[in-house]
PDB file of N, CA and C in Angstrom:
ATOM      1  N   UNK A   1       1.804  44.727  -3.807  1.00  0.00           N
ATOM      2  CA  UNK A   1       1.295  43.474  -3.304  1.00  0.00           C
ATOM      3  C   UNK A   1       0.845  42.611  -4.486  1.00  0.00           C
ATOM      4  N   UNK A   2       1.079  41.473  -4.448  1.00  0.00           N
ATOM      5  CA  UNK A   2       0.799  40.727  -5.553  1.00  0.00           C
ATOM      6  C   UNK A   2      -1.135  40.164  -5.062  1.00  0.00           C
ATOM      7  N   UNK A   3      -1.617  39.368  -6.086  1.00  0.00           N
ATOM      8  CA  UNK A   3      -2.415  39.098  -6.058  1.00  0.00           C
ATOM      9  C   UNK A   3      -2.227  37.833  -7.086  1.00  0.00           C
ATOM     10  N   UNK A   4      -3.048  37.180  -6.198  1.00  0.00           N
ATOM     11  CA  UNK A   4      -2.920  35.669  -6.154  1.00  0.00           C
ATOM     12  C   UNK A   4      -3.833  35.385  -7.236  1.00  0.00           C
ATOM     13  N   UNK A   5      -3.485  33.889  -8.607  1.00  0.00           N
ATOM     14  CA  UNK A   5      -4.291  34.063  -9.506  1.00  0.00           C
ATOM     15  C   UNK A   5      -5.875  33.211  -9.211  1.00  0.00           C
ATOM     16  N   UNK A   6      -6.813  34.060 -10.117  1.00  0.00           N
ATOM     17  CA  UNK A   6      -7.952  33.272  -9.831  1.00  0.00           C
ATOM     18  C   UNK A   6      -8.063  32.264  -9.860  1.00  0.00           C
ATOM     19  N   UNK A   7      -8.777  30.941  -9.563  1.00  0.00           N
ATOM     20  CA  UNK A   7      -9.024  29.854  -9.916  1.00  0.00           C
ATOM     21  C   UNK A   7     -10.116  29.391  -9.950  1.00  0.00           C
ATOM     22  N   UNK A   8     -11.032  28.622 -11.373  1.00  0.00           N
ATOM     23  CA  UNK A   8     -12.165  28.781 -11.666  1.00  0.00           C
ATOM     24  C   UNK A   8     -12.022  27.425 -12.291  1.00  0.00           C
ATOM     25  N   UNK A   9     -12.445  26.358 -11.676  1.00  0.00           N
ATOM     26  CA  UNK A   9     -12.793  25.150 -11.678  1.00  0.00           C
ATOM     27  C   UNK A   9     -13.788  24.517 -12.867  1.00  0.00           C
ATOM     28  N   UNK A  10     -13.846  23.796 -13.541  1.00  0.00           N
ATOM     29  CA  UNK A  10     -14.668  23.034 -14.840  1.00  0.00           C
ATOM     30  C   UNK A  10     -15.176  21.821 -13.563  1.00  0.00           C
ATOM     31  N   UNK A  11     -16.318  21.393 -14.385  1.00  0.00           N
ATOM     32  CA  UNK A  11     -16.960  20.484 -13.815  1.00  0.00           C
ATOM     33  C   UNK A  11     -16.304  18.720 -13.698  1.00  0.00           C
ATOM     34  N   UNK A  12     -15.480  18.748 -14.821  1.00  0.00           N
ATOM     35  CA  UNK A  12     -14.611  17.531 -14.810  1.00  0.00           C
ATOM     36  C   UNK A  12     -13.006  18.143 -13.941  1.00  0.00           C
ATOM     37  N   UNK A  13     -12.811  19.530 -14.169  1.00  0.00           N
ATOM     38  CA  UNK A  13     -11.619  19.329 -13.371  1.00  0.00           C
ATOM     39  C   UNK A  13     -12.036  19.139 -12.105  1.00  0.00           C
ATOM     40  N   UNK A  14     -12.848  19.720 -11.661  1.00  0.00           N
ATOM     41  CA  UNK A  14     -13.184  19.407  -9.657  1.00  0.00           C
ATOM     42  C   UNK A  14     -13.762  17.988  -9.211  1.00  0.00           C
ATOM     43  N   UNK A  15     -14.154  17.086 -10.309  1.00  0.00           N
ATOM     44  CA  UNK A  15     -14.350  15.738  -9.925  1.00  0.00           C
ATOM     45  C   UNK A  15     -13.332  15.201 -10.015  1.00  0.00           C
ATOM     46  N   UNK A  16     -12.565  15.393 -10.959  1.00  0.00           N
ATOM     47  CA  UNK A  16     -11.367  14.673 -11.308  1.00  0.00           C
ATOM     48  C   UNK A  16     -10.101  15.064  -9.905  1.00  0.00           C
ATOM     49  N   UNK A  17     -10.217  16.398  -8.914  1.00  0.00           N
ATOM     50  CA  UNK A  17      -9.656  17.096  -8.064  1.00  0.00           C
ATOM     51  C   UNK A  17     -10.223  16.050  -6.944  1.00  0.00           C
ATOM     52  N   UNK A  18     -11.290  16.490  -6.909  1.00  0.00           N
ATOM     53  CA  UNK A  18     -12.020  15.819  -5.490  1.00  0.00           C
ATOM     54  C   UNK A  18     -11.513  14.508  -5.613  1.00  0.00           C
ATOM     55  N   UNK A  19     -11.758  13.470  -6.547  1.00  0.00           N
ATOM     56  CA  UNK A  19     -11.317  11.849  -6.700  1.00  0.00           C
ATOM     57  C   UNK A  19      -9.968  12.326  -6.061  1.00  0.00           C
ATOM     58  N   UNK A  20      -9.040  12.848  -5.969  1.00  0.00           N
ATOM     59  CA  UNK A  20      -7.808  12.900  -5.837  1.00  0.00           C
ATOM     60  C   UNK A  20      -7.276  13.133  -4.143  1.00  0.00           C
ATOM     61  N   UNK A  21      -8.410  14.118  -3.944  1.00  0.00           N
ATOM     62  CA  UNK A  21      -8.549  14.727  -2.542  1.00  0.00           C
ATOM     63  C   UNK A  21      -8.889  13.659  -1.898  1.00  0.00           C
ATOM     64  N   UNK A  22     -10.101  12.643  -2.076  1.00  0.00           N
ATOM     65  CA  UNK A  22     -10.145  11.861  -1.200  1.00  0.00           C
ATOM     66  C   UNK A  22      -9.548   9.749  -1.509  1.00  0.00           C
ATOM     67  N   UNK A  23      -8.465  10.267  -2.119  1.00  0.00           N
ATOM     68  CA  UNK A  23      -8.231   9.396  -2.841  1.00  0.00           C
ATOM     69  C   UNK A  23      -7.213   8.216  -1.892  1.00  0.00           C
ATOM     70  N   UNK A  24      -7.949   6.926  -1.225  1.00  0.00           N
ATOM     71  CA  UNK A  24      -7.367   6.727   0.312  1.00  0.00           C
ATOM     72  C   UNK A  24      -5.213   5.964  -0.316  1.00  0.00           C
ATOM     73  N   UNK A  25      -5.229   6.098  -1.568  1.00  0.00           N
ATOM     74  CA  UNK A  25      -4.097   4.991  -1.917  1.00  0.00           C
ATOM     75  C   UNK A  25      -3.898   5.745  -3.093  1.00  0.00           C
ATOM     76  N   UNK A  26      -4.022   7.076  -3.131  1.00  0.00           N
ATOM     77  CA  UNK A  26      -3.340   8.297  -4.174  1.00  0.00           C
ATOM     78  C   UNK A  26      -2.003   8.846  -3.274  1.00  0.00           C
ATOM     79  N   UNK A  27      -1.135   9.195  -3.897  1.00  0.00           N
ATOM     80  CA  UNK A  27       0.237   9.600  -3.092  1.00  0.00           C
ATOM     81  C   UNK A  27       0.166  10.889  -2.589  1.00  0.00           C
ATOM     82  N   UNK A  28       0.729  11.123  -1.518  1.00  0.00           N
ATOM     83  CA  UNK A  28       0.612  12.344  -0.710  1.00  0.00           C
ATOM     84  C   UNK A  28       0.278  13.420  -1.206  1.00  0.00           C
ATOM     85  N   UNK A  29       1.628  13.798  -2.249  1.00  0.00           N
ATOM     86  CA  UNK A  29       1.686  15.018  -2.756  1.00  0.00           C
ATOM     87  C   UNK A  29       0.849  15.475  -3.596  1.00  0.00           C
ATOM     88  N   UNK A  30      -0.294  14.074  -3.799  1.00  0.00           N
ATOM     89  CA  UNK A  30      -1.089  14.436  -5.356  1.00  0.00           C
ATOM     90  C   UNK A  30      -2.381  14.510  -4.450  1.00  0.00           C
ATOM     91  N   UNK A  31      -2.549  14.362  -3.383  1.00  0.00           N
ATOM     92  CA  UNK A  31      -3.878  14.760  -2.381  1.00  0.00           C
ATOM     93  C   UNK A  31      -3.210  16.439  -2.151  1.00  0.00           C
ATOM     94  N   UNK A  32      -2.820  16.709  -1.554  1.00  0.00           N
ATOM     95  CA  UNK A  32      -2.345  17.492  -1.282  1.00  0.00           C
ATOM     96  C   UNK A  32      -2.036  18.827  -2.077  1.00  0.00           C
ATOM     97  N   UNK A  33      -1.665  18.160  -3.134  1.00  0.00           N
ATOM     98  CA  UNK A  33      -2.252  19.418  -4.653  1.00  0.00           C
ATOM     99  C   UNK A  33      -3.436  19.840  -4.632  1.00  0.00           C
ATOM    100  N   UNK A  34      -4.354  18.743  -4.448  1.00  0.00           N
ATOM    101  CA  UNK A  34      -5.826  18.288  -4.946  1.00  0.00           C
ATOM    102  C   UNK A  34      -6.330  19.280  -4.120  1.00  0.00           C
ATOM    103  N   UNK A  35      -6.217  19.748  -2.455  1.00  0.00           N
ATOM    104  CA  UNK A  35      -6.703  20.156  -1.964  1.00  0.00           C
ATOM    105  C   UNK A  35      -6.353  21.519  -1.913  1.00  0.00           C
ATOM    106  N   UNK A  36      -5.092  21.993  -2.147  1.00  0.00           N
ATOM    107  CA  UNK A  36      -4.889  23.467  -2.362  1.00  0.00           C
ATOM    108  C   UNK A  36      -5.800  24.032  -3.671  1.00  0.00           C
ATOM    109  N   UNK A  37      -5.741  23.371  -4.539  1.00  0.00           N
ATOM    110  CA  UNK A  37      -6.430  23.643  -5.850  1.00  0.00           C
ATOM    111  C   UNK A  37      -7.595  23.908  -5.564  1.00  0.00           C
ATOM    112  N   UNK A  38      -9.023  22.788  -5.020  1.00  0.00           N
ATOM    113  CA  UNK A  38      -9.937  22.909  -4.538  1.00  0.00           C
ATOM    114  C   UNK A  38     -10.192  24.250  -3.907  1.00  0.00           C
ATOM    115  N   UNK A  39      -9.426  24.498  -2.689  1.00  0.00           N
ATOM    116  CA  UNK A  39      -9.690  25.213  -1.959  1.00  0.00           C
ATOM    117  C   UNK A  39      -9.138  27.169  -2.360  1.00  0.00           C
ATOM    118  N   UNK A  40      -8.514  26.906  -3.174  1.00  0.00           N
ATOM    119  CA  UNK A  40      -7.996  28.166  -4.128  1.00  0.00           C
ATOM    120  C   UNK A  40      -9.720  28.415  -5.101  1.00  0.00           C
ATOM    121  N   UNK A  41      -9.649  27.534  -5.789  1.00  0.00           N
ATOM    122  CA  UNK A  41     -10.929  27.431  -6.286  1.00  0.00           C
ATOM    123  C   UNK A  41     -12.387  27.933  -5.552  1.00  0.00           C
ATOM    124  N   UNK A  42     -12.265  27.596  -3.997  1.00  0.00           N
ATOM    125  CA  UNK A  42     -13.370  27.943  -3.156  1.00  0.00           C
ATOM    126  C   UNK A  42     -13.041  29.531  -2.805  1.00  0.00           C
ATOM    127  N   UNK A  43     -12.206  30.564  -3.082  1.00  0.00           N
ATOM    128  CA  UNK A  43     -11.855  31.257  -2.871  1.00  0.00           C
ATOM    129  C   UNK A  43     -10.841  31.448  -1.448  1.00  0.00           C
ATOM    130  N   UNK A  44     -10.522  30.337  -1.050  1.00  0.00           N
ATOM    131  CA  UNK A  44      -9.632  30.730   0.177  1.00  0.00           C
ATOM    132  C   UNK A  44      -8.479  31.417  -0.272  1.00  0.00           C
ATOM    133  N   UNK A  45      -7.945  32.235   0.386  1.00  0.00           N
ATOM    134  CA  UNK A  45      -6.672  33.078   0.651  1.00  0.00           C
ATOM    135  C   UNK A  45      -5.566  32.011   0.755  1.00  0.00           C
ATOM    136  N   UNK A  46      -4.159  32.438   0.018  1.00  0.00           N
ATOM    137  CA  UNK A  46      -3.003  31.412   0.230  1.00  0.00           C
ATOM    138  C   UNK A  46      -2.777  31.349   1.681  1.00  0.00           C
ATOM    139  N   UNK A  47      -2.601  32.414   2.662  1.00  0.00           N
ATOM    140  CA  UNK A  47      -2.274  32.139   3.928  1.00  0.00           C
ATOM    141  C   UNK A  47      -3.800  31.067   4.697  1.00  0.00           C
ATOM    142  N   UNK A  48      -4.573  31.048   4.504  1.00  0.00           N
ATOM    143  CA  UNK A  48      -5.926  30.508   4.956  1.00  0.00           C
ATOM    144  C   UNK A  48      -6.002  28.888   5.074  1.00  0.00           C
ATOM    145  N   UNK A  49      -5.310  28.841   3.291  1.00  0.00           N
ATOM    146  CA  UNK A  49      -5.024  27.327   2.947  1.00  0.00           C
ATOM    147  C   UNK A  49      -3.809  26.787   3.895  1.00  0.00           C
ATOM    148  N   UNK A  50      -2.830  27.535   3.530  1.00  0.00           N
ATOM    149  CA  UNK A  50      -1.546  26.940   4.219  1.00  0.00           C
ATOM    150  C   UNK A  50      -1.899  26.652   5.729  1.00  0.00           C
ATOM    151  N   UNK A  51      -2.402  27.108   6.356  1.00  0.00           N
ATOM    152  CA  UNK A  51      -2.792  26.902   7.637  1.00  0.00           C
ATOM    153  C   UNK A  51      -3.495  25.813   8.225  1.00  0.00           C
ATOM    154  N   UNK A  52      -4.747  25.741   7.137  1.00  0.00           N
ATOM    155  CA  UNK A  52      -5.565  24.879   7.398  1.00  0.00           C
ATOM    156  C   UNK A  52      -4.419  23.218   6.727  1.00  0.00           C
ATOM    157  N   UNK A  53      -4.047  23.510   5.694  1.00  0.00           N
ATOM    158  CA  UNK A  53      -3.418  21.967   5.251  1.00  0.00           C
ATOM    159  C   UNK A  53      -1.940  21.957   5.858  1.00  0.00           C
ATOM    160  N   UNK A  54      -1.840  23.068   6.929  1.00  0.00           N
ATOM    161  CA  UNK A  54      -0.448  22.891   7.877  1.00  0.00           C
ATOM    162  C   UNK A  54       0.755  22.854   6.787  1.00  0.00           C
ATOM    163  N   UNK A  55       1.258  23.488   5.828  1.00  0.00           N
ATOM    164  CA  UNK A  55       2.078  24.118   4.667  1.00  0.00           C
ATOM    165  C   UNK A  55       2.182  25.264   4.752  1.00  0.00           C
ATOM    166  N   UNK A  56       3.224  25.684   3.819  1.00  0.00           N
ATOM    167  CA  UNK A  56       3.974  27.079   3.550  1.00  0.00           C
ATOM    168  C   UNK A  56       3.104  27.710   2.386  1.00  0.00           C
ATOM    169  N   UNK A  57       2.980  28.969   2.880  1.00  0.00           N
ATOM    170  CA  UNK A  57       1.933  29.896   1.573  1.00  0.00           C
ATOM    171  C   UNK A  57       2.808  29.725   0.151  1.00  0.00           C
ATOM    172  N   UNK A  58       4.303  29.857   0.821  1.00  0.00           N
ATOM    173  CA  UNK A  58       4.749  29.628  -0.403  1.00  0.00           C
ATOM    174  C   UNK A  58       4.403  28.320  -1.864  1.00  0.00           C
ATOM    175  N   UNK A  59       4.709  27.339  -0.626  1.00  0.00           N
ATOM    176  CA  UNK A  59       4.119  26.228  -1.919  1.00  0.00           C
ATOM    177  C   UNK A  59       2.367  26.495  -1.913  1.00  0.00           C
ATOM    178  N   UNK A  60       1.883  26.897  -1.307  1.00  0.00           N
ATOM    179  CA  UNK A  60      -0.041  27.424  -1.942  1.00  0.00           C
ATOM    180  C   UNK A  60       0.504  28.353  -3.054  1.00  0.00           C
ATOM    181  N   UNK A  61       0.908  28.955  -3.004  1.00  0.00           N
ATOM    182  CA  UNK A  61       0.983  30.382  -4.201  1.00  0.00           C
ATOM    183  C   UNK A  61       2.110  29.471  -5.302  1.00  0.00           C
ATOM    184  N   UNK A  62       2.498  28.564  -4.948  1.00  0.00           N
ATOM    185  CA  UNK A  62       3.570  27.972  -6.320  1.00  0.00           C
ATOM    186  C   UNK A  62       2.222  26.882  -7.003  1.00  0.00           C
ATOM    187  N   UNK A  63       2.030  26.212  -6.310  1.00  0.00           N
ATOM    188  CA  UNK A  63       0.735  25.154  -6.532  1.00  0.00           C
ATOM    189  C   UNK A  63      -0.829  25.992  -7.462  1.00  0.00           C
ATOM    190  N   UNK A  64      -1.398  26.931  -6.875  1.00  0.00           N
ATOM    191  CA  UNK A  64      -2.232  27.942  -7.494  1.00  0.00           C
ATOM    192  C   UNK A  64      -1.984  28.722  -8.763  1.00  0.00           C
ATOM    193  N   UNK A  65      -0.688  28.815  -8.601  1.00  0.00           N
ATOM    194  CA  UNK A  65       0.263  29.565 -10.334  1.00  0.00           C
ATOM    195  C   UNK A  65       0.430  28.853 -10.999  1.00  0.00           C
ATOM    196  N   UNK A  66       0.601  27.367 -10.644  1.00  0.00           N
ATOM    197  CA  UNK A  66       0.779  26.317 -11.774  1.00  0.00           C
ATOM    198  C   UNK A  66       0.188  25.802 -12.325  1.00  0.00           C
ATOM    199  N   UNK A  67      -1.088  25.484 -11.275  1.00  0.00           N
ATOM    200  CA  UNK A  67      -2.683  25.057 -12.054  1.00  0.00           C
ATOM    201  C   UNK A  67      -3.229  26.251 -12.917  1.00  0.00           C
ATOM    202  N   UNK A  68      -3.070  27.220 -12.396  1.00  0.00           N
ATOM    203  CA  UNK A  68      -3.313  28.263 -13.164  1.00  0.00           C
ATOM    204  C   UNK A  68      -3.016  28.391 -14.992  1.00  0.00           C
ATOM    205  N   UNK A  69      -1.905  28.330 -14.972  1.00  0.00           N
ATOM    206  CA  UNK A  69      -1.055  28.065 -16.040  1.00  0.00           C
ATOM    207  C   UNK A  69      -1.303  26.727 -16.421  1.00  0.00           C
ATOM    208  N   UNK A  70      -1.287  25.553 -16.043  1.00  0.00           N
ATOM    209  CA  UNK A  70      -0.977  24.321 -16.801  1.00  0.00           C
ATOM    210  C   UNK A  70      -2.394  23.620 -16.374  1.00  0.00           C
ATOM    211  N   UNK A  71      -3.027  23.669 -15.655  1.00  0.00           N
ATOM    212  CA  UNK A  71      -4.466  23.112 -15.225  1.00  0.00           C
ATOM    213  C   UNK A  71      -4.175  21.676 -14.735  1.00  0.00           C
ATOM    214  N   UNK A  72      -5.213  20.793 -14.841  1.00  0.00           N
ATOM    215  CA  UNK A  72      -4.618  19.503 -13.933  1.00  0.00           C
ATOM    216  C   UNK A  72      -3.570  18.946 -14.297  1.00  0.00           C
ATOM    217  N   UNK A  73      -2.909  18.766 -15.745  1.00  0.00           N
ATOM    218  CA  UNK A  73      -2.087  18.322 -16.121  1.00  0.00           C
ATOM    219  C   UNK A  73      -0.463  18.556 -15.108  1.00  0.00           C
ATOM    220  N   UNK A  74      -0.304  19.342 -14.286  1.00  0.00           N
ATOM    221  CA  UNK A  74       0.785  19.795 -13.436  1.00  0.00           C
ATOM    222  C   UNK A  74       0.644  19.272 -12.200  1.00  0.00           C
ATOM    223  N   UNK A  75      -0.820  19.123 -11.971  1.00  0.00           N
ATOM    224  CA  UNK A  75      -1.584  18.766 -10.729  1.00  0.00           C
ATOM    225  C   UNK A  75      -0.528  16.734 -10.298  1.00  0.00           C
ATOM    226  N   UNK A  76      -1.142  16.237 -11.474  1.00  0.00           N
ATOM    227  CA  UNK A  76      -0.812  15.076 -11.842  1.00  0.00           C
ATOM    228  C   UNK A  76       0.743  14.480 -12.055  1.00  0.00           C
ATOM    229  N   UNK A  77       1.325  15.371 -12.477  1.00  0.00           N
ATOM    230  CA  UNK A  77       2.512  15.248 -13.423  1.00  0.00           C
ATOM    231  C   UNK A  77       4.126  15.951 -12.762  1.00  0.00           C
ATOM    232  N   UNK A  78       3.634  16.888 -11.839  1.00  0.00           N
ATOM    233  CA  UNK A  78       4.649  17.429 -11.418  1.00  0.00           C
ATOM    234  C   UNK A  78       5.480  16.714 -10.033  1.00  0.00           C
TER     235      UNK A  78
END
């Protein structure tokens, strides 16, 4: 079984996340990052998230590996 990577939030990345999350004229996909990240960060489970933001675990567990690895910069950019 795999295990999903941690995610441990800085004080400028989760403001800079949250601005994004509730961001009313930010583009879909970049709210929508914003909030898997967040909520990876809060410790939710990939199936937990996907549910609640109505998505595939798959893109939670692709989204969570990438911030992981690349931090907001992927968040933003991808």
């Amino acid at each position: 079984m795999r295990v999903a990577p941690k995610i441990v939030l800085t004080e400028e990345e989760r403001a800079l996340l949250e601005r994004y999350a509730r961001g009313r004229s930010t583009p879909m996909r970049l709210v929508m990052r914003a909030h898997i990240v967040l909520r990876a960060a809060a410790g939710e489970q990939n199936c937990e998230i996907a549910q609640a933001l109505s998505t595939t675990r798959r893109a939670v567990g692709r989204w969570r590996t990438r911030f992981a690895q690349l931090r907001v910069a992927v968040v933003r950019h991808a």
